[in-house]
Each structure stands twice: as structure tokens, then as C-alpha cells.
PDB file of N, CA and C in Angstrom:
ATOM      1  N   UNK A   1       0.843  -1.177   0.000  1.00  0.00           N
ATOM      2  CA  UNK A   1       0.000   0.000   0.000  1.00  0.00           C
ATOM      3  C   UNK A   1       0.893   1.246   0.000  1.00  0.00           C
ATOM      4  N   UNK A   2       0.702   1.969  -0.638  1.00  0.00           N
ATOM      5  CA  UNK A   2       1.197   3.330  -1.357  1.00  0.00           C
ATOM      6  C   UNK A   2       0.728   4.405  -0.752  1.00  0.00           C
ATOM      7  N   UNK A   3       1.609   5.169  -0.248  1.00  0.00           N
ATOM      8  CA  UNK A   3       0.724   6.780   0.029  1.00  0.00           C
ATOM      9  C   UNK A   3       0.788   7.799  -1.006  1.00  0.00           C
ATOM     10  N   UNK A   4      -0.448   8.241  -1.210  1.00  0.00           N
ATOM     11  CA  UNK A   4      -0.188   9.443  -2.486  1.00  0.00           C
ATOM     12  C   UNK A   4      -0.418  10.605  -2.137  1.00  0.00           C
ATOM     13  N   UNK A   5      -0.559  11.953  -2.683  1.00  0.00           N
ATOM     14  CA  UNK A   5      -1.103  13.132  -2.095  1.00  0.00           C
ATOM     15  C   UNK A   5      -2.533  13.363  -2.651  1.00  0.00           C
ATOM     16  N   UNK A   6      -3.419  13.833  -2.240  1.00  0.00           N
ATOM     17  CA  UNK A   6      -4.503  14.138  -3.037  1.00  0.00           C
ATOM     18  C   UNK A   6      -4.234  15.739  -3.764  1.00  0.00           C
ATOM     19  N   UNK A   7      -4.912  15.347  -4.749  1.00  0.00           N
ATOM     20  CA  UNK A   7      -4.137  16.742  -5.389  1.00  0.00           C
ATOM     21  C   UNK A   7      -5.417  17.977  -5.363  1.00  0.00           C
ATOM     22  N   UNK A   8      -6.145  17.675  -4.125  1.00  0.00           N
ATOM     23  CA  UNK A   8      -7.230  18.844  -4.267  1.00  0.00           C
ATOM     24  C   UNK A   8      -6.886  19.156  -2.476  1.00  0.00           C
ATOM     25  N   UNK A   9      -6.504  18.606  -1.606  1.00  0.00           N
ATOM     26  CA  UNK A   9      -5.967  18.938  -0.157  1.00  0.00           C
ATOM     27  C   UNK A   9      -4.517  18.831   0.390  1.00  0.00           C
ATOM     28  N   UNK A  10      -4.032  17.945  -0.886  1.00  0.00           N
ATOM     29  CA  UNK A  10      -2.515  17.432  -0.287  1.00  0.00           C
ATOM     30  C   UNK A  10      -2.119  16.995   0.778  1.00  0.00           C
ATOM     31  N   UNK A  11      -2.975  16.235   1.052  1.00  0.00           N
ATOM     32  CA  UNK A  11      -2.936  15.315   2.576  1.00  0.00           C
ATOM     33  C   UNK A  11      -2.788  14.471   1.926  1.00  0.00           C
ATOM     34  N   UNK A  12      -2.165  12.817   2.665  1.00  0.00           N
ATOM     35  CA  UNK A  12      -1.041  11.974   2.155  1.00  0.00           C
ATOM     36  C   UNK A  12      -2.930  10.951   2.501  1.00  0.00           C
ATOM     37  N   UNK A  13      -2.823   9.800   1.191  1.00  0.00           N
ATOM     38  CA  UNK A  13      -3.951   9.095   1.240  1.00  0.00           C
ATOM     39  C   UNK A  13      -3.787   7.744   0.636  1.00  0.00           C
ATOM     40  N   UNK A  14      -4.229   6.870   0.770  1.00  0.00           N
ATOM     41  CA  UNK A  14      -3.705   5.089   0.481  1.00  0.00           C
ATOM     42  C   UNK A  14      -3.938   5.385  -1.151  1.00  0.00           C
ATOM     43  N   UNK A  15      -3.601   4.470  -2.293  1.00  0.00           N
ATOM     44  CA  UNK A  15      -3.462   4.501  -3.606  1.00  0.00           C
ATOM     45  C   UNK A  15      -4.382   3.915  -4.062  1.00  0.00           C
ATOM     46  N   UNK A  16      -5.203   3.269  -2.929  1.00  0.00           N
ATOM     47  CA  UNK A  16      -6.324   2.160  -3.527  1.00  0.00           C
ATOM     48  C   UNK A  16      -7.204   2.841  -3.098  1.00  0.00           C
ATOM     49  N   UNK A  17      -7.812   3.938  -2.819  1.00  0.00           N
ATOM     50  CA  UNK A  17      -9.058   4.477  -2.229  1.00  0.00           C
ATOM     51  C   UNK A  17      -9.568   5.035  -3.292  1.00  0.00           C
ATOM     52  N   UNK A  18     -11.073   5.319  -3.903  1.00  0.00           N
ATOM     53  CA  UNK A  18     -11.493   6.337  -5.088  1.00  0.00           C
ATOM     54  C   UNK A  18     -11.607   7.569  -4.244  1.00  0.00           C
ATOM     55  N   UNK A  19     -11.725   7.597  -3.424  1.00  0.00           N
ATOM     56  CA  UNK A  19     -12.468   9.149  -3.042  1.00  0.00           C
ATOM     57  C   UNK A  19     -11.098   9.436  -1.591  1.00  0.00           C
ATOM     58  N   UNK A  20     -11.158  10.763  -1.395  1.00  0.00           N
ATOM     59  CA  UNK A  20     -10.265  11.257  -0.362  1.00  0.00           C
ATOM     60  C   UNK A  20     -11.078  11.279   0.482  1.00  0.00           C
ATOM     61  N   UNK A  21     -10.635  10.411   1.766  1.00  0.00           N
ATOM     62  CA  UNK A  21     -11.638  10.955   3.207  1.00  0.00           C
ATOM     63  C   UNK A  21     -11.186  12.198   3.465  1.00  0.00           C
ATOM     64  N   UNK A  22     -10.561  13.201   3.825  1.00  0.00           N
ATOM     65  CA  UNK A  22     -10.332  14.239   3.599  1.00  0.00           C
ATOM     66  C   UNK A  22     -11.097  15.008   3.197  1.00  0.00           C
ATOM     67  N   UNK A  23     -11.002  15.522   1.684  1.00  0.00           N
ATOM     68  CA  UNK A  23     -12.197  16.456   1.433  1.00  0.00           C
ATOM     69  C   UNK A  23     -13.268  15.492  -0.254  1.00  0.00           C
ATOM     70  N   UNK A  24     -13.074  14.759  -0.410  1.00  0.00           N
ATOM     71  CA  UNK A  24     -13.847  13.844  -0.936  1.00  0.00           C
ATOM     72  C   UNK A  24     -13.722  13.773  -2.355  1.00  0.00           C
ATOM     73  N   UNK A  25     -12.233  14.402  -3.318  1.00  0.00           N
ATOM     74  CA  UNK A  25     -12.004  14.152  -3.946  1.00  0.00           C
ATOM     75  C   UNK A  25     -12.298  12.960  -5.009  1.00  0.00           C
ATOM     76  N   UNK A  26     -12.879  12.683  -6.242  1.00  0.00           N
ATOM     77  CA  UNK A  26     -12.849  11.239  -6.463  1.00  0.00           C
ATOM     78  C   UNK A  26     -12.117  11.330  -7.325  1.00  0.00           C
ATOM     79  N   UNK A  27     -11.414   9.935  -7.560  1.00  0.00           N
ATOM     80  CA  UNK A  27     -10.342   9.655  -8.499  1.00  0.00           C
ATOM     81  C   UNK A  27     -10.981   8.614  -9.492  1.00  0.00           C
ATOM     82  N   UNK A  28     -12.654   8.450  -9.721  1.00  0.00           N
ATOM     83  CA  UNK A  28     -12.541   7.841 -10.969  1.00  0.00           C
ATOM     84  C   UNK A  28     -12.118   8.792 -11.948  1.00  0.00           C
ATOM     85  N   UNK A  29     -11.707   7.749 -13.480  1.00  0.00           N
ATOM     86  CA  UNK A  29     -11.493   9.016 -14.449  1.00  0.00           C
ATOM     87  C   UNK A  29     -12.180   9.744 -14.841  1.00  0.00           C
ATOM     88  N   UNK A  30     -13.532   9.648 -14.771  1.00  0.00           N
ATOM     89  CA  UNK A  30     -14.331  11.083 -15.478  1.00  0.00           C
ATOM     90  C   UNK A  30     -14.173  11.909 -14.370  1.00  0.00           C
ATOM     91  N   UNK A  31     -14.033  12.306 -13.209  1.00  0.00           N
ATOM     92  CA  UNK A  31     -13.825  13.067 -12.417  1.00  0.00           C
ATOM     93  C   UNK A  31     -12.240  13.525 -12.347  1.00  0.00           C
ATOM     94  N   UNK A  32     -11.466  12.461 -12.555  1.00  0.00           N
ATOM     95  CA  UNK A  32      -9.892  13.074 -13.139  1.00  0.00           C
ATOM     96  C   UNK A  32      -9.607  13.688 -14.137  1.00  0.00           C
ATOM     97  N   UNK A  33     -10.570  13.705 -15.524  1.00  0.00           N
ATOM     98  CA  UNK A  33     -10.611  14.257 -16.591  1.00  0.00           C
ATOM     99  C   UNK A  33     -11.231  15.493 -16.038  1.00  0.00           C
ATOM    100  N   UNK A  34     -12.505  16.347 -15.631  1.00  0.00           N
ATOM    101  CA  UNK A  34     -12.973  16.910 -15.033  1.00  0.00           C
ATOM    102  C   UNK A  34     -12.065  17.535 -14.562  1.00  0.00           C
ATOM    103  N   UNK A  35     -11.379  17.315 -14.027  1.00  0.00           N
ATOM    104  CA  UNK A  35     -10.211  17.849 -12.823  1.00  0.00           C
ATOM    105  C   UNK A  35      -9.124  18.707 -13.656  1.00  0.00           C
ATOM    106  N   UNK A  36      -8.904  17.694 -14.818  1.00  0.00           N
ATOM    107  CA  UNK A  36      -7.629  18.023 -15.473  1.00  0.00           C
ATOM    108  C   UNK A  36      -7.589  19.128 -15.811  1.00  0.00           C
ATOM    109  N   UNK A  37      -9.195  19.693 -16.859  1.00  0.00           N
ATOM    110  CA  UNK A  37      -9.662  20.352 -17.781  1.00  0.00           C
ATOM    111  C   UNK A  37     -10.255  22.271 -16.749  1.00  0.00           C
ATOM    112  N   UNK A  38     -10.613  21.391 -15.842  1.00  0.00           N
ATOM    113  CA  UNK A  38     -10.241  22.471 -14.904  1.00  0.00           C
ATOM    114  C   UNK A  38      -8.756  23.183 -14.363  1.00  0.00           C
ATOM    115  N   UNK A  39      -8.052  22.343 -13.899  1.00  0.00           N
ATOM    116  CA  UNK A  39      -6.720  22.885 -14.193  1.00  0.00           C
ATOM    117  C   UNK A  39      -6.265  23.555 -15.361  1.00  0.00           C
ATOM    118  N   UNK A  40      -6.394  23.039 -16.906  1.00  0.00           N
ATOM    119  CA  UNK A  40      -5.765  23.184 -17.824  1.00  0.00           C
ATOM    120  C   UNK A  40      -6.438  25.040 -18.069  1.00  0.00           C
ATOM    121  N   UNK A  41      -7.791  25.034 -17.527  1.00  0.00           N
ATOM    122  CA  UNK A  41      -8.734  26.346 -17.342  1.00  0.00           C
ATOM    123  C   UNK A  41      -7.805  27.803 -17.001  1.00  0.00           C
ATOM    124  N   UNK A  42      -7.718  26.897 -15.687  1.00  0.00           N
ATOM    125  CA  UNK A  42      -6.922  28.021 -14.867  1.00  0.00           C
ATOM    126  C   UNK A  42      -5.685  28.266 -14.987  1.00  0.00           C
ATOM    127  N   UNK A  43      -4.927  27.270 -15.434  1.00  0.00           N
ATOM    128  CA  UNK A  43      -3.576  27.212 -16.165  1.00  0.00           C
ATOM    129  C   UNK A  43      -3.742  28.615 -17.039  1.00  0.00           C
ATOM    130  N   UNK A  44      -4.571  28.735 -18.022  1.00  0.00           N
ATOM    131  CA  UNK A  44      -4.736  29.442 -19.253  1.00  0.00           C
ATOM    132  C   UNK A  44      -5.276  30.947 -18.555  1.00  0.00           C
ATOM    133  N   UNK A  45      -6.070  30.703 -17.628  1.00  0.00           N
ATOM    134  CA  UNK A  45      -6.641  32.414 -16.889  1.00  0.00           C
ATOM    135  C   UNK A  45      -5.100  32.796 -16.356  1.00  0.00           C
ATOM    136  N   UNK A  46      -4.279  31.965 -15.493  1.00  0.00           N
ATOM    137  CA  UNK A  46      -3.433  32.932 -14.962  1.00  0.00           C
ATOM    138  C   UNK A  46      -1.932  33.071 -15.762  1.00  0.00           C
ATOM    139  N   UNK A  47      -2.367  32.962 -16.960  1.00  0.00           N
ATOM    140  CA  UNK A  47      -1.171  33.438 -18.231  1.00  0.00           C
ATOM    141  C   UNK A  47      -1.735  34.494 -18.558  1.00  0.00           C
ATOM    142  N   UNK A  48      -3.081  34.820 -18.763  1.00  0.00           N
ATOM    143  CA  UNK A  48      -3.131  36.066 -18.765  1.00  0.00           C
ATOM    144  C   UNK A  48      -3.061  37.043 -18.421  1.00  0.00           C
ATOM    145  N   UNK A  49      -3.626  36.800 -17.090  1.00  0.00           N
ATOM    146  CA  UNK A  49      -3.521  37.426 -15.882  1.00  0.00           C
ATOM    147  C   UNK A  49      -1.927  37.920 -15.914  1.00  0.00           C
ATOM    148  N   UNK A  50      -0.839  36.961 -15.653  1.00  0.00           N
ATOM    149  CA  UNK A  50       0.560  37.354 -16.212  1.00  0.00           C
ATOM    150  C   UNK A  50       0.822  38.239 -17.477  1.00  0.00           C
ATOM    151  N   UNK A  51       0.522  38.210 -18.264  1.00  0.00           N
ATOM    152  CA  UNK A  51       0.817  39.259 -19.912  1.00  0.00           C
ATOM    153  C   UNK A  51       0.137  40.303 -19.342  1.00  0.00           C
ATOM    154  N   UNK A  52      -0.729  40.425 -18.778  1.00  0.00           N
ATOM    155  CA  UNK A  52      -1.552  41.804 -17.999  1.00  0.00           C
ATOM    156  C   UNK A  52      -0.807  42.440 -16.991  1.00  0.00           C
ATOM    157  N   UNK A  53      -0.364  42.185 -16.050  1.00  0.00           N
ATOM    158  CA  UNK A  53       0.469  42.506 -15.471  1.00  0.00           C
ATOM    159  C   UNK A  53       1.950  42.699 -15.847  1.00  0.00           C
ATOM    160  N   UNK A  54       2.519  41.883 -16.989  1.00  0.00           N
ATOM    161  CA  UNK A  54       3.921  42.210 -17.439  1.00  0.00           C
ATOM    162  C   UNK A  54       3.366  43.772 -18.147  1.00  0.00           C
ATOM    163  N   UNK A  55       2.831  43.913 -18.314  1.00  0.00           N
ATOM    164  CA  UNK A  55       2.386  45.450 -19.399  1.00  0.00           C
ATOM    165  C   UNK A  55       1.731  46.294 -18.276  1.00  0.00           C
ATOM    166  N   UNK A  56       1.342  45.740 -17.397  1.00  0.00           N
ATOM    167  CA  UNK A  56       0.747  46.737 -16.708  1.00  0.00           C
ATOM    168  C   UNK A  56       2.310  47.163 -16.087  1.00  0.00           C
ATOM    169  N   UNK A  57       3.379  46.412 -15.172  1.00  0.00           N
ATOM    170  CA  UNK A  57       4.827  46.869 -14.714  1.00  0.00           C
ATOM    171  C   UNK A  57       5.879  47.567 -15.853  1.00  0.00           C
ATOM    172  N   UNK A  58       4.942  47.130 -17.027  1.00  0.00           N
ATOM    173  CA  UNK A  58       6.290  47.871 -18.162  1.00  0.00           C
ATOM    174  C   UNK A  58       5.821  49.097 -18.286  1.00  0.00           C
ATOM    175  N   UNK A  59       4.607  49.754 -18.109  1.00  0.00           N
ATOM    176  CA  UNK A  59       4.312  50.659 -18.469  1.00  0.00           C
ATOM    177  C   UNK A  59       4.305  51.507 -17.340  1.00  0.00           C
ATOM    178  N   UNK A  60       4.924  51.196 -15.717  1.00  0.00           N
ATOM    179  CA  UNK A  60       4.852  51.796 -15.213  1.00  0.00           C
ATOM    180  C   UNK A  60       6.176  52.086 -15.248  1.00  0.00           C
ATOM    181  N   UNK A  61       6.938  51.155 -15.289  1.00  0.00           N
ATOM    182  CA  UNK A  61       8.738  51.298 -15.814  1.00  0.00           C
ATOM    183  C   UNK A  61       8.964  52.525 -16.174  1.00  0.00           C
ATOM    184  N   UNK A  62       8.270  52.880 -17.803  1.00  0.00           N
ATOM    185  CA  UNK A  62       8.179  53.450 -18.675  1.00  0.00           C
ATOM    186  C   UNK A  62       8.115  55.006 -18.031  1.00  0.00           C
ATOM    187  N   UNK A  63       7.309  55.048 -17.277  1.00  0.00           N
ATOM    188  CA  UNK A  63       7.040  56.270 -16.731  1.00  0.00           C
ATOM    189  C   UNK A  63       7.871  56.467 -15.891  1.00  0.00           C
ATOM    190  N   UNK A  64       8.044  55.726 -14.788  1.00  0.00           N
ATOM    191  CA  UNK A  64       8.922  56.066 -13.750  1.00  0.00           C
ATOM    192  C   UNK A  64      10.611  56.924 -15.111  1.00  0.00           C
ATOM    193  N   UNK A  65      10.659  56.088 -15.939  1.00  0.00           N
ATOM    194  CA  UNK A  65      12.190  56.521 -16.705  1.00  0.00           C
ATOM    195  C   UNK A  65      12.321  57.402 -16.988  1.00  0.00           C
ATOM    196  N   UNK A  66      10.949  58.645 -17.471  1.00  0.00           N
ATOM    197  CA  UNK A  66      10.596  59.501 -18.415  1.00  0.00           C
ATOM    198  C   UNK A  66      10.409  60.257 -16.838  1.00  0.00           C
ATOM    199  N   UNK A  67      10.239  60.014 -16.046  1.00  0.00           N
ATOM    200  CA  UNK A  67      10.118  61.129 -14.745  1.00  0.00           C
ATOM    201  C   UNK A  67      11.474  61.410 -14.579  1.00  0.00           C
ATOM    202  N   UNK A  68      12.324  60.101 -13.925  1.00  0.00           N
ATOM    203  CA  UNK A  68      13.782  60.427 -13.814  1.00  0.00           C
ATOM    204  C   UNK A  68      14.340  60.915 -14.948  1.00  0.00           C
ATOM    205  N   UNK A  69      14.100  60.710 -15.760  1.00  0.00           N
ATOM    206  CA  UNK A  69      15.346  61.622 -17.249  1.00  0.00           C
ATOM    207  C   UNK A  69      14.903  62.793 -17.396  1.00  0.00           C
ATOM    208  N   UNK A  70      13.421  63.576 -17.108  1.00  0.00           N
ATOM    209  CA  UNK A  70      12.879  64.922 -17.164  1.00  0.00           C
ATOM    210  C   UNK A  70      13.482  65.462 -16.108  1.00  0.00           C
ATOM    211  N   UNK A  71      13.270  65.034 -14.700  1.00  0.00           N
ATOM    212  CA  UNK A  71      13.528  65.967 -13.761  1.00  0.00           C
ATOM    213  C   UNK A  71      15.503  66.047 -13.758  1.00  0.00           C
ATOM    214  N   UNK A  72      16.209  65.112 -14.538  1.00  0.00           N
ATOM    215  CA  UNK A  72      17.300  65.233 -14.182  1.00  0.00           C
ATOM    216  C   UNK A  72      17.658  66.274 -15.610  1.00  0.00           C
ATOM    217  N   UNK A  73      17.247  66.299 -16.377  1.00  0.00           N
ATOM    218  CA  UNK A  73      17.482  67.250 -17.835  1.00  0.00           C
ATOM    219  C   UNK A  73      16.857  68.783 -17.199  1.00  0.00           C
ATOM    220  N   UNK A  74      15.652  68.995 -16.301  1.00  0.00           N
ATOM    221  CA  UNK A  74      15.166  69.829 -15.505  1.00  0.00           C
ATOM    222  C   UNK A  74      15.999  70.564 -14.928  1.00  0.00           C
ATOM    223  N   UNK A  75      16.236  69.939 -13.424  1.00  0.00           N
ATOM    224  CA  UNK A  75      17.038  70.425 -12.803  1.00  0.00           C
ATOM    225  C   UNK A  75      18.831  70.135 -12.254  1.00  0.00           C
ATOM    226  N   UNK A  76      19.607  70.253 -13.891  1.00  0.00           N
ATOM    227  CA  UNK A  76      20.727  69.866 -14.046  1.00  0.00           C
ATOM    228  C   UNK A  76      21.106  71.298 -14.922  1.00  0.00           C
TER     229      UNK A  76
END
């Protein structure tokens, strides 16, 4: 007998059980497929979420550079 993690609580659980006593996870496959496709979901929301934020920090970059090079061309 095998301990695995459940991958919806990560508490350590026997290899032969379908469901997590824990929080009741099931591991037949249509519920692992289910699972996957949900992951693969959110996988894809928080890449965007990332490209949104890389542009949202570049563009503050951007500004912050154009403040420091004005005020130093300013008052120089």
C-alpha cells in the first residue's frame, strides 16, 4: 500500500481508495478528466492574468524613466 497526495488537499492518502476521506475528492477518471480540464482552465486564466500585469509593470517602468530623465534634464 502506497501513500499518495490528493491533489485537491494534499494530505497523504492510500493509492487504492477512489475518493479522499479528507475532502472527498474522487479519483474515478471522469472526475480526473474533469479535474484536469479544470486545471488546464486556470492554467490558461493565470497566463493572462501574467501578460496583464507584465504590461501593466512595463508601463509603469516606462514612466517612472521619463520622470527620472525629465527631472534630471530639468534640474541639471
Amino acid at each position: 500500500m502506497a501513500l499518495n497526495r490528493c491533489p485537491e488537499c494534499r494530505k497523504k492518502i492510500s493509492d487504492s481508495v477512489e475518493q479522499c476521506p479528507h475532502c472527498g475528492f474522487s479519483f474515478k477518471e471522469a472526475d480526473l478528466e474533469i479535474y484536469k480540464q479544470k486545471l488546464e482552465q486556470r492554467r490558461l486564466e493565470n497566463a493572462e492574468i501574467n501578460r496583464k500585469s507584465i504590461k501593466f509593470h512595463l508601463i509603469w517602468l516606462l514612466i517612472f524613466v521619463l520622470v527620472i530623465g525629465l527631472s534630471s534634464v530639468l534640474f541639471s
